[in-house]
PDB file of N, CA and C in Angstrom:
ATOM      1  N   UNK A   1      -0.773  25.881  68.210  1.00  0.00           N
ATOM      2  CA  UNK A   1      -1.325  25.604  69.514  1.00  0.00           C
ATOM      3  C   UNK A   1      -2.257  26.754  69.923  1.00  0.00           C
ATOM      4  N   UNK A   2      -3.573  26.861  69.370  1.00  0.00           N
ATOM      5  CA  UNK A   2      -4.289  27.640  70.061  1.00  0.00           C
ATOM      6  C   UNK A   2      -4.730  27.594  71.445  1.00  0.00           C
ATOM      7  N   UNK A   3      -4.847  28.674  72.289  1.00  0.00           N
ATOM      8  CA  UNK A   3      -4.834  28.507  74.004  1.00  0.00           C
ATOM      9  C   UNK A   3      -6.454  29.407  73.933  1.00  0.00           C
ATOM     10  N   UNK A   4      -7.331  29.586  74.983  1.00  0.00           N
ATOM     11  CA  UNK A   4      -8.518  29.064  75.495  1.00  0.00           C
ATOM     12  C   UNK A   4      -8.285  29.445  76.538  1.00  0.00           C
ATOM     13  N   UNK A   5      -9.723  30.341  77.069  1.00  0.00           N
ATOM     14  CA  UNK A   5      -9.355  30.258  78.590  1.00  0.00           C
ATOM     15  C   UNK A   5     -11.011  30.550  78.644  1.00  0.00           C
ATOM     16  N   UNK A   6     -11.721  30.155  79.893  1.00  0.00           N
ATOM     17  CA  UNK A   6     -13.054  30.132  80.828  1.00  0.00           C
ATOM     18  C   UNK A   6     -12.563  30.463  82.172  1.00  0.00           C
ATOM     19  N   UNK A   7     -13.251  31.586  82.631  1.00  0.00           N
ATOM     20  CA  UNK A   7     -13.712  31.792  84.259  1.00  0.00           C
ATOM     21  C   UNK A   7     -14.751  31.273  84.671  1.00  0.00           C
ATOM     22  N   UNK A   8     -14.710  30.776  86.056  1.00  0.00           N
ATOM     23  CA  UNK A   8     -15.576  30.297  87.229  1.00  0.00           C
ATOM     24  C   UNK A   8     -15.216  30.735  88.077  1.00  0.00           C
ATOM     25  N   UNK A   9     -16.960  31.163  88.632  1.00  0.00           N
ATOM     26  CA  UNK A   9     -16.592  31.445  90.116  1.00  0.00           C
ATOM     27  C   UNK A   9     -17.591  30.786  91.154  1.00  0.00           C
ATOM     28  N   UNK A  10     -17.251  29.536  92.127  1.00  0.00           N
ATOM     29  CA  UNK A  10     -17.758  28.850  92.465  1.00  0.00           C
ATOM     30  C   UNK A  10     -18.238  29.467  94.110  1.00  0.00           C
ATOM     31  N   UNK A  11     -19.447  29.175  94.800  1.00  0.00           N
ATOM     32  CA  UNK A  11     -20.003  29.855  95.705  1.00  0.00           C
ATOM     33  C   UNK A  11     -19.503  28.132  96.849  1.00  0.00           C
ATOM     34  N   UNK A  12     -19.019  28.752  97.911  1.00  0.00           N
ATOM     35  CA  UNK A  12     -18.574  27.774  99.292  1.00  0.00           C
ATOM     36  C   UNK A  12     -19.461  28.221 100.128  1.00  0.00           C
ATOM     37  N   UNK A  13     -20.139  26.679 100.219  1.00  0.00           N
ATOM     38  CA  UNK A  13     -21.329  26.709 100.848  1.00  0.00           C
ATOM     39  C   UNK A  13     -20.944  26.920 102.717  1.00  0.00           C
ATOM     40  N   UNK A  14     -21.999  27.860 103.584  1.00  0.00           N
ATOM     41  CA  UNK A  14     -21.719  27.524 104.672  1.00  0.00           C
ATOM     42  C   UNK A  14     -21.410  26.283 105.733  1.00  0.00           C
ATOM     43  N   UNK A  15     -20.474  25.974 106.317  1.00  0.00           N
ATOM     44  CA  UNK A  15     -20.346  25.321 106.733  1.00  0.00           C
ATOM     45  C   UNK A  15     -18.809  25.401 107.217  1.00  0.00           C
ATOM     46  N   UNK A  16     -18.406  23.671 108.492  1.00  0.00           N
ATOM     47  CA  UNK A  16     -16.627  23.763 108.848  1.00  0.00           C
ATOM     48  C   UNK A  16     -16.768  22.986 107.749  1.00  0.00           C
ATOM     49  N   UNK A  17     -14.756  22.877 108.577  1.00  0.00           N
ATOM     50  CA  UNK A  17     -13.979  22.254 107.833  1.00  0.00           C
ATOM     51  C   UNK A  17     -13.327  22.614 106.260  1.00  0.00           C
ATOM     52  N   UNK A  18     -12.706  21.619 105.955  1.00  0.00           N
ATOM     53  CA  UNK A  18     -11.762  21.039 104.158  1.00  0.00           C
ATOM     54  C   UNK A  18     -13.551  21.479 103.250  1.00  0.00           C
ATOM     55  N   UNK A  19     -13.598  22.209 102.033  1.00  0.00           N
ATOM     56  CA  UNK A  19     -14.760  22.213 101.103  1.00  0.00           C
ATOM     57  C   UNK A  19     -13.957  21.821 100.232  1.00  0.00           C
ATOM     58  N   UNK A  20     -14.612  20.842  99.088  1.00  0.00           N
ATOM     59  CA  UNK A  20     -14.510  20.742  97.928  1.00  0.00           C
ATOM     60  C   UNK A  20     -15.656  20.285  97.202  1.00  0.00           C
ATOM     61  N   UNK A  21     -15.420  21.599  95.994  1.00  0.00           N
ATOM     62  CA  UNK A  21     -16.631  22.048  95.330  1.00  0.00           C
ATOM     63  C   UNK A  21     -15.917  21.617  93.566  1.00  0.00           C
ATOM     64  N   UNK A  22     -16.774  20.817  93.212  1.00  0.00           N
ATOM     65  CA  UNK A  22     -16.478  20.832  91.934  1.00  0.00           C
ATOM     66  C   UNK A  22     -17.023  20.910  90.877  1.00  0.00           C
ATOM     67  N   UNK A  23     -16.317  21.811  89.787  1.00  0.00           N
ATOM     68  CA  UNK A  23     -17.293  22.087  88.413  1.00  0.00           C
ATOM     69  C   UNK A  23     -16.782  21.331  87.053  1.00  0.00           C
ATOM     70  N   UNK A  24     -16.981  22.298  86.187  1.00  0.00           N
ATOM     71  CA  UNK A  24     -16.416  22.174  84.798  1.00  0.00           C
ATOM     72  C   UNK A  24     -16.970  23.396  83.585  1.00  0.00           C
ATOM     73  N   UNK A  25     -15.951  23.212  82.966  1.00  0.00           N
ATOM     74  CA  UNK A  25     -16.056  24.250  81.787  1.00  0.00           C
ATOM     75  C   UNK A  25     -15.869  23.388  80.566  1.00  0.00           C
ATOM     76  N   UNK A  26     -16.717  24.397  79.362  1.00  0.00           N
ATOM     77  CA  UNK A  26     -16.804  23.676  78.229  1.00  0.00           C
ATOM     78  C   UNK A  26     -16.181  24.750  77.227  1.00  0.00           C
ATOM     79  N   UNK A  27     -15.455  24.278  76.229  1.00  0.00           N
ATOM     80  CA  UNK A  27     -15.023  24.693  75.509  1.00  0.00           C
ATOM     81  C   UNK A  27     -15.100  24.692  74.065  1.00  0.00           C
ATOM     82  N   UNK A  28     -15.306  25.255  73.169  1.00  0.00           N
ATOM     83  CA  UNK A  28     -15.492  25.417  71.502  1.00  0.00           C
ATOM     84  C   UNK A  28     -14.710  24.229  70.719  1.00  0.00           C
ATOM     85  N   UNK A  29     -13.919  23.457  71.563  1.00  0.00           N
ATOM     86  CA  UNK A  29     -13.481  22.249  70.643  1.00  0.00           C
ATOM     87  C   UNK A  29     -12.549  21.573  71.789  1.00  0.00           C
ATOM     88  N   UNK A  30     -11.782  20.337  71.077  1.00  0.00           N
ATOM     89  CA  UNK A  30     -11.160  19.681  71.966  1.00  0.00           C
ATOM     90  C   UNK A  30      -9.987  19.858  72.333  1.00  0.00           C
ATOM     91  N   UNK A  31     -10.091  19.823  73.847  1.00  0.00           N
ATOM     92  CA  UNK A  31      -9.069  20.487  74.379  1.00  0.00           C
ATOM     93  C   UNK A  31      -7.949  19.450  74.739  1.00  0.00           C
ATOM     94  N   UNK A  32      -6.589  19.934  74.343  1.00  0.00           N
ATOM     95  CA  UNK A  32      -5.170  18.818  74.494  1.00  0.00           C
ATOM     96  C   UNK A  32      -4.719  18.879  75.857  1.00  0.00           C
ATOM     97  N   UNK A  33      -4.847  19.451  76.503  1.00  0.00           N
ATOM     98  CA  UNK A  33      -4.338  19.914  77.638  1.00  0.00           C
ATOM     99  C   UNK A  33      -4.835  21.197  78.235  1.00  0.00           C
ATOM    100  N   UNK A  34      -4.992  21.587  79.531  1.00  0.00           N
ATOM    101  CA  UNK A  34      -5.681  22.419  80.664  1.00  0.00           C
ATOM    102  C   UNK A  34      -4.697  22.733  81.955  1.00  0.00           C
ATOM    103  N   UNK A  35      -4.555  24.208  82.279  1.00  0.00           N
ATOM    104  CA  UNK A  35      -4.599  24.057  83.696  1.00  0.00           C
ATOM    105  C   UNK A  35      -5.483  25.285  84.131  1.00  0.00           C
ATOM    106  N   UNK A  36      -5.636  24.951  86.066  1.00  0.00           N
ATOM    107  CA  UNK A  36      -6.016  25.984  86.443  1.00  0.00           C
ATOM    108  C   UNK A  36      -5.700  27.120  87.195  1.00  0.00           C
ATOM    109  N   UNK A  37      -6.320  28.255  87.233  1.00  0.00           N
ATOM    110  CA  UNK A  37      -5.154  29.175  88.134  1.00  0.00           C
ATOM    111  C   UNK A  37      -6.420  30.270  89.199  1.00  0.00           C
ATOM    112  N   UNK A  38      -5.756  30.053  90.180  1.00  0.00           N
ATOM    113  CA  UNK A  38      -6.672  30.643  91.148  1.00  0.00           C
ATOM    114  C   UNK A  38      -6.727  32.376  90.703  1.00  0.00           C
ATOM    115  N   UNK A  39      -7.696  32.940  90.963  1.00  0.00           N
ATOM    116  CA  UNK A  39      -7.879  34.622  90.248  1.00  0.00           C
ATOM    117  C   UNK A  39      -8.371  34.875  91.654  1.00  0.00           C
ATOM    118  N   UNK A  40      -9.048  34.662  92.950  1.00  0.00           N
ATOM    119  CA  UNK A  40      -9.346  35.090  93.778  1.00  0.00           C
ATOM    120  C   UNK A  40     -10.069  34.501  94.554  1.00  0.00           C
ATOM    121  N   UNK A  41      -9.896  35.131  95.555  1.00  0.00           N
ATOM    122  CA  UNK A  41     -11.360  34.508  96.866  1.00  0.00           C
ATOM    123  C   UNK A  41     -11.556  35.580  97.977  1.00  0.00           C
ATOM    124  N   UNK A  42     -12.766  34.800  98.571  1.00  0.00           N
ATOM    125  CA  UNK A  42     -13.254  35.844  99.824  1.00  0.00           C
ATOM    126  C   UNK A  42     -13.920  34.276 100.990  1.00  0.00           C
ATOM    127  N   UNK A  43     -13.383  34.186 101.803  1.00  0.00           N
ATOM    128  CA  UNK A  43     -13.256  33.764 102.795  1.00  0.00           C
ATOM    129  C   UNK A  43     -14.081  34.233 104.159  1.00  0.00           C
ATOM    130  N   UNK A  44     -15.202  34.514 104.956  1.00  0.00           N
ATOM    131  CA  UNK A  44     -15.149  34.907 106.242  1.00  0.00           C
ATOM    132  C   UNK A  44     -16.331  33.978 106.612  1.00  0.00           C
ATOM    133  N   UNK A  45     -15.993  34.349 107.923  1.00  0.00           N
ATOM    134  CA  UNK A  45     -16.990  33.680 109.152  1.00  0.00           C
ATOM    135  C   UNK A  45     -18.014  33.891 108.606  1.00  0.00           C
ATOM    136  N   UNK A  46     -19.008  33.088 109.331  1.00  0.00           N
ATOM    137  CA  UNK A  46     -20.897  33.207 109.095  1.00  0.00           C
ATOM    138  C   UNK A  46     -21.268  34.259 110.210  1.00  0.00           C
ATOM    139  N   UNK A  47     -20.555  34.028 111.440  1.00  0.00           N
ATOM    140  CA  UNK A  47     -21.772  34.848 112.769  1.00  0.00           C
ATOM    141  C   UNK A  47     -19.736  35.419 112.865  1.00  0.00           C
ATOM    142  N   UNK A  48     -19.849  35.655 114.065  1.00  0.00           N
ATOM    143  CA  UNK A  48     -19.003  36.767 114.704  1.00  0.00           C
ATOM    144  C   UNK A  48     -17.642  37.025 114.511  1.00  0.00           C
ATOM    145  N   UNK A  49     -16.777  37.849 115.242  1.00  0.00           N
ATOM    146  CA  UNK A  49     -15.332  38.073 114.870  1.00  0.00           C
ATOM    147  C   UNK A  49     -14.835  36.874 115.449  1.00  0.00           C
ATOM    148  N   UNK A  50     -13.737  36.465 114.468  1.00  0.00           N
ATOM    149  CA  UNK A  50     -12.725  35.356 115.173  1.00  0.00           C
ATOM    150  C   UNK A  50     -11.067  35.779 114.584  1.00  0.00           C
ATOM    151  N   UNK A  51     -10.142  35.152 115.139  1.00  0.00           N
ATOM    152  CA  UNK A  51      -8.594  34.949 114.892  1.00  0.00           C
ATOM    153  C   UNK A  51      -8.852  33.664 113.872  1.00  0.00           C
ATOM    154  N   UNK A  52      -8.253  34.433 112.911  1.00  0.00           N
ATOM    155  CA  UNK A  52      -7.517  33.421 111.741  1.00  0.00           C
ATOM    156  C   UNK A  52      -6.707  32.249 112.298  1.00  0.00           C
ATOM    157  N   UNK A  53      -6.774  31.192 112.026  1.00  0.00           N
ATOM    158  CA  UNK A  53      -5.743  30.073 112.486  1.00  0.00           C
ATOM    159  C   UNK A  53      -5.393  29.320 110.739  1.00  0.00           C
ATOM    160  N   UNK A  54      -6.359  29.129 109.711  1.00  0.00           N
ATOM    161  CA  UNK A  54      -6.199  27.963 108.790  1.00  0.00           C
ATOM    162  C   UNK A  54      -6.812  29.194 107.733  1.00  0.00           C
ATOM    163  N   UNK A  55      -6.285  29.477 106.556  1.00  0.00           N
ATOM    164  CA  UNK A  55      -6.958  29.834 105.669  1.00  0.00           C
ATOM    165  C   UNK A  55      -6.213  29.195 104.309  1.00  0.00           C
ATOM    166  N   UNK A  56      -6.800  28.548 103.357  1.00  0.00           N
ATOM    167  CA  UNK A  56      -6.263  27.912 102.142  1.00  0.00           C
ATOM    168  C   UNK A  56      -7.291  28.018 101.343  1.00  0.00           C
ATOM    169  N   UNK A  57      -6.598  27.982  99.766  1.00  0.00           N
ATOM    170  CA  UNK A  57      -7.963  27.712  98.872  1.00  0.00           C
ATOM    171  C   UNK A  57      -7.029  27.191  97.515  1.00  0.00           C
ATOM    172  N   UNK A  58      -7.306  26.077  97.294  1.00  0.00           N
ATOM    173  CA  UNK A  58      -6.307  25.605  96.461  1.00  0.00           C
ATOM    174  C   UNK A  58      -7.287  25.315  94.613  1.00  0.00           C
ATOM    175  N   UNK A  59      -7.059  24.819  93.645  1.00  0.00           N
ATOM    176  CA  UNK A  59      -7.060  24.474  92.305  1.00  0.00           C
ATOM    177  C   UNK A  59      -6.849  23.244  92.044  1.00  0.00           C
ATOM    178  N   UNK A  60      -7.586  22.709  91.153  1.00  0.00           N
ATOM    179  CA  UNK A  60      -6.930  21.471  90.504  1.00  0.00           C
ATOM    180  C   UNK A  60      -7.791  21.175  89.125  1.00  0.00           C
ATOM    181  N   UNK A  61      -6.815  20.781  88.275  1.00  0.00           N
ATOM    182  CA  UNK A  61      -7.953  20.121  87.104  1.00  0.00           C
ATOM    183  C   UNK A  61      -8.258  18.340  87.621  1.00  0.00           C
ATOM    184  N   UNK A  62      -9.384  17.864  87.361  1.00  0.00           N
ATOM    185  CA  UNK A  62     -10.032  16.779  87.919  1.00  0.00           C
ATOM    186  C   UNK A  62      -9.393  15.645  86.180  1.00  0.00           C
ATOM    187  N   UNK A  63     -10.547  16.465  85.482  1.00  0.00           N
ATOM    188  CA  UNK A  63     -10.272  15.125  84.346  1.00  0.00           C
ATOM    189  C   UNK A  63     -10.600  16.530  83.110  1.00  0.00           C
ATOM    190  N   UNK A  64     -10.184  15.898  81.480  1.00  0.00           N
ATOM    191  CA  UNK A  64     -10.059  16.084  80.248  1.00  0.00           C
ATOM    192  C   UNK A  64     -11.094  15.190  79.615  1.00  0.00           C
ATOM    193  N   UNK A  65     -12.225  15.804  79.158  1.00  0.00           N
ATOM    194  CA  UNK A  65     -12.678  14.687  78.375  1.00  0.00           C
ATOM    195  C   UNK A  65     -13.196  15.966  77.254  1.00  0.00           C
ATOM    196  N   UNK A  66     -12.866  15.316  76.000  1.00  0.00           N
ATOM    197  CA  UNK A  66     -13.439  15.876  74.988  1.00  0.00           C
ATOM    198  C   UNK A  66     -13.017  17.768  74.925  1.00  0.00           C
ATOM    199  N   UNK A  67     -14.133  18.511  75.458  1.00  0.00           N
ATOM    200  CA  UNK A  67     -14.009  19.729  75.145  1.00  0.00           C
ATOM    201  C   UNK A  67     -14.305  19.887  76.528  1.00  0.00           C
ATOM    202  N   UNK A  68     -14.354  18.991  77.242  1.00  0.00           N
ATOM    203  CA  UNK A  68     -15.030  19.405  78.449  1.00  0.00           C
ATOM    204  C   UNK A  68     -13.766  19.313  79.678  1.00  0.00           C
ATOM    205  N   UNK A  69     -13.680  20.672  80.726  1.00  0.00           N
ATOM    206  CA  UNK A  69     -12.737  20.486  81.522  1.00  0.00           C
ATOM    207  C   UNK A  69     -13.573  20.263  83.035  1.00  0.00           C
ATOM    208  N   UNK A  70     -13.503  19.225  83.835  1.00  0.00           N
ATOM    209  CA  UNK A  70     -13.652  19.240  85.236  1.00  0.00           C
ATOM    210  C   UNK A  70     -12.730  20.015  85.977  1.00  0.00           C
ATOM    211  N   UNK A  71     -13.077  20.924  87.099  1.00  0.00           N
ATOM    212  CA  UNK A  71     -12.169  21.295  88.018  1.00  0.00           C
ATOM    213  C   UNK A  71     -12.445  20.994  89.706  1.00  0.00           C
ATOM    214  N   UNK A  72     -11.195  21.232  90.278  1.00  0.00           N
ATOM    215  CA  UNK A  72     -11.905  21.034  91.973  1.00  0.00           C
ATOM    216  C   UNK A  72     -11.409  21.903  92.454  1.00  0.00           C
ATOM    217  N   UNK A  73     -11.752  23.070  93.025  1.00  0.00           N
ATOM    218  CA  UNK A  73     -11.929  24.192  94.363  1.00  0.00           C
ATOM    219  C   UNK A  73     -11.861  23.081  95.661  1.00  0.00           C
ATOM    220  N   UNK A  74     -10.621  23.307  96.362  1.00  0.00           N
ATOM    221  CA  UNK A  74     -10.603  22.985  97.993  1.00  0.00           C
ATOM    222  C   UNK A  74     -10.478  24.765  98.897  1.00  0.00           C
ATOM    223  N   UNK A  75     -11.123  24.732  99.198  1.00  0.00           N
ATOM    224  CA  UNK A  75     -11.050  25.995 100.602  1.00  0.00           C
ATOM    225  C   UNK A  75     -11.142  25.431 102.281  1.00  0.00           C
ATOM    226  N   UNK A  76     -10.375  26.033 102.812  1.00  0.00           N
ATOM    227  CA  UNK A  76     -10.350  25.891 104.144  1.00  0.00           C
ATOM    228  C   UNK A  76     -10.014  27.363 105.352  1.00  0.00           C
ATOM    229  N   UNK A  77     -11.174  27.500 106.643  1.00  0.00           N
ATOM    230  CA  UNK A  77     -11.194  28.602 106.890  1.00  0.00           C
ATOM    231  C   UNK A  77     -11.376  28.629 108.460  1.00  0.00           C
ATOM    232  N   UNK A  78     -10.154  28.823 109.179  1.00  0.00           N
ATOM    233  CA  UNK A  78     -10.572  28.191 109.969  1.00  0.00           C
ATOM    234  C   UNK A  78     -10.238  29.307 111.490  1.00  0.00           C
ATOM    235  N   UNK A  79     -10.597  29.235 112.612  1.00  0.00           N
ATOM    236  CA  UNK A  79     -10.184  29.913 113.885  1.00  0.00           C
ATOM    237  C   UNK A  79      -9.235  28.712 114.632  1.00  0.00           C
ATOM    238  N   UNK A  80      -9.103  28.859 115.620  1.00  0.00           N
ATOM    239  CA  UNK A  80      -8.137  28.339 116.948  1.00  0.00           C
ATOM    240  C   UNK A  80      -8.344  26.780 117.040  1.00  0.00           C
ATOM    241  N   UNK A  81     -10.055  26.576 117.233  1.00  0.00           N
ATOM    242  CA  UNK A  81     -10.281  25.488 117.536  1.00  0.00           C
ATOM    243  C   UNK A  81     -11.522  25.015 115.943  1.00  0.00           C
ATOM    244  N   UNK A  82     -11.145  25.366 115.008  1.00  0.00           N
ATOM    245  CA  UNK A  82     -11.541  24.906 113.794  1.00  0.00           C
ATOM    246  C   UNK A  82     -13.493  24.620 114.048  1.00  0.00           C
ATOM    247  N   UNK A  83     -14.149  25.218 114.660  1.00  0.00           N
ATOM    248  CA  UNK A  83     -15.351  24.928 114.932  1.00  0.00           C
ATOM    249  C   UNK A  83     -16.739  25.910 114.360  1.00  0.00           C
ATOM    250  N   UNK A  84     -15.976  27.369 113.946  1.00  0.00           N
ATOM    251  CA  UNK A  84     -17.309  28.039 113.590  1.00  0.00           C
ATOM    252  C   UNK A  84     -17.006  28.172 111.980  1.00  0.00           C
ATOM    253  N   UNK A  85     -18.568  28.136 111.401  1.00  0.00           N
ATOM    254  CA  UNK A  85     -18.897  27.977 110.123  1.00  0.00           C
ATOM    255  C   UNK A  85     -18.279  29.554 109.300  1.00  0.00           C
ATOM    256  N   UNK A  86     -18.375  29.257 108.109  1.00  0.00           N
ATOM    257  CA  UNK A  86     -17.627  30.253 106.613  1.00  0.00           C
ATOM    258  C   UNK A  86     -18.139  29.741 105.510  1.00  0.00           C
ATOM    259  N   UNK A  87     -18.153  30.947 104.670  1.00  0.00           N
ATOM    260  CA  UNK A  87     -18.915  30.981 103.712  1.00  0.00           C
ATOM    261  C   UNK A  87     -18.031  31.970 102.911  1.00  0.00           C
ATOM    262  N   UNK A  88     -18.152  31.609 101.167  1.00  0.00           N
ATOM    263  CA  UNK A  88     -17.394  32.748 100.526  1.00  0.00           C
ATOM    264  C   UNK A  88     -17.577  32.202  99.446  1.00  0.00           C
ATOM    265  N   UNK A  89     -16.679  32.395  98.379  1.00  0.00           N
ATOM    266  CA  UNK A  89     -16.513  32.330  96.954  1.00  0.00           C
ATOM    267  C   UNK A  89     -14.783  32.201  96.900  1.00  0.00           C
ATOM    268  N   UNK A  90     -14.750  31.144  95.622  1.00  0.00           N
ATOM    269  CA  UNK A  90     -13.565  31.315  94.549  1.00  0.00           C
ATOM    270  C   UNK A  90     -13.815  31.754  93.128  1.00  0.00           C
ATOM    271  N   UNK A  91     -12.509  32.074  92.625  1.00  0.00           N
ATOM    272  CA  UNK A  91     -12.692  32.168  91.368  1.00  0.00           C
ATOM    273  C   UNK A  91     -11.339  32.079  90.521  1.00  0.00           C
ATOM    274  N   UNK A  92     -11.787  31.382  89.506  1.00  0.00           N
ATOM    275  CA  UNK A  92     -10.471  30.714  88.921  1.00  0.00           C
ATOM    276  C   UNK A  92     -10.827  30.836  87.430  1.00  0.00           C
ATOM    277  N   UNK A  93      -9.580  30.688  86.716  1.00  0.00           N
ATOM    278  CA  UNK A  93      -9.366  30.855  85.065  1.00  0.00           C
ATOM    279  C   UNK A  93      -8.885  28.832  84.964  1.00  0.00           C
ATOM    280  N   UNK A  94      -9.593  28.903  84.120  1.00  0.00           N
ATOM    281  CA  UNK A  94      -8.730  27.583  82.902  1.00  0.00           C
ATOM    282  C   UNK A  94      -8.811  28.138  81.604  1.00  0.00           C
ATOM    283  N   UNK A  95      -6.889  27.709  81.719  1.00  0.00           N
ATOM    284  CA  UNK A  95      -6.293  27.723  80.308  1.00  0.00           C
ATOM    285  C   UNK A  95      -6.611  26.474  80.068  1.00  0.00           C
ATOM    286  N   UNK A  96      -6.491  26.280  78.219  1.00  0.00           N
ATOM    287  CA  UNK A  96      -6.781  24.891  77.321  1.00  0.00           C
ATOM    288  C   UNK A  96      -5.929  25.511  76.170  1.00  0.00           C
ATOM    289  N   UNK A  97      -5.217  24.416  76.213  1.00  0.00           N
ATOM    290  CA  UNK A  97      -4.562  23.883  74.777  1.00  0.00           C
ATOM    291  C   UNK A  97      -5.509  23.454  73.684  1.00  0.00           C
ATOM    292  N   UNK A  98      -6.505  24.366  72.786  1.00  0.00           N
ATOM    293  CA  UNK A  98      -7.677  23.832  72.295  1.00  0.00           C
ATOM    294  C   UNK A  98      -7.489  22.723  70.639  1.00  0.00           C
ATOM    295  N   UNK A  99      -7.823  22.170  69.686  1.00  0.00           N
ATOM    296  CA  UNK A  99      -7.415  21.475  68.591  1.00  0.00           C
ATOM    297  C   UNK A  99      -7.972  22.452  67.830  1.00  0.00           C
TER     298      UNK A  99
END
């Protein structure tokens, strides 16, 4: 079982609310299985100071095809009344179970 791994680091565009940003990674052969694992983020407001109320940034693998892995980045960043814009970055590892 050879294992495989690719970093991404996906840029969250300004704006509110739930983001989901999705990529994919390619790999040197076909991969049996994948997961992903969050390595970091940076999170803040666009314009001024606010109180934290919502901060999340979650992982997921989407689909397996071939050598190719889809992933989905959800981030969420939010104050009191969920209304002023954020901007930041994730960054995540996929492991692969490669053939």
């Amino acid at each position: 079982m050879p294992v495989d791994f690719r970093q991404v680091s996906l840029s969250i565009p300004s704006g509110t609310g739930r983001r989901m940003i999705e990529s994919s990674v390619t790999f040197g052969s076909r991969v049996n299985r994948a997961v992903v694992v969050l390595n970091g983020f940076k999170l803040d407001f666009a314009n001024e100071d606010h109180h934290i109320n919502l901060l999340e940034a979650d992982t997921d693998i989407s689909t397996i095809v071939g050598n190719t892995v889809r992933l989905r980045i959800e981030a969420d960043y939010a104050d009191k009344n969920f209304d002023d814009p954020y901007t930041g970055y994730v960054t995540a590892t996929v492991i692969a179970d490669v053939a």
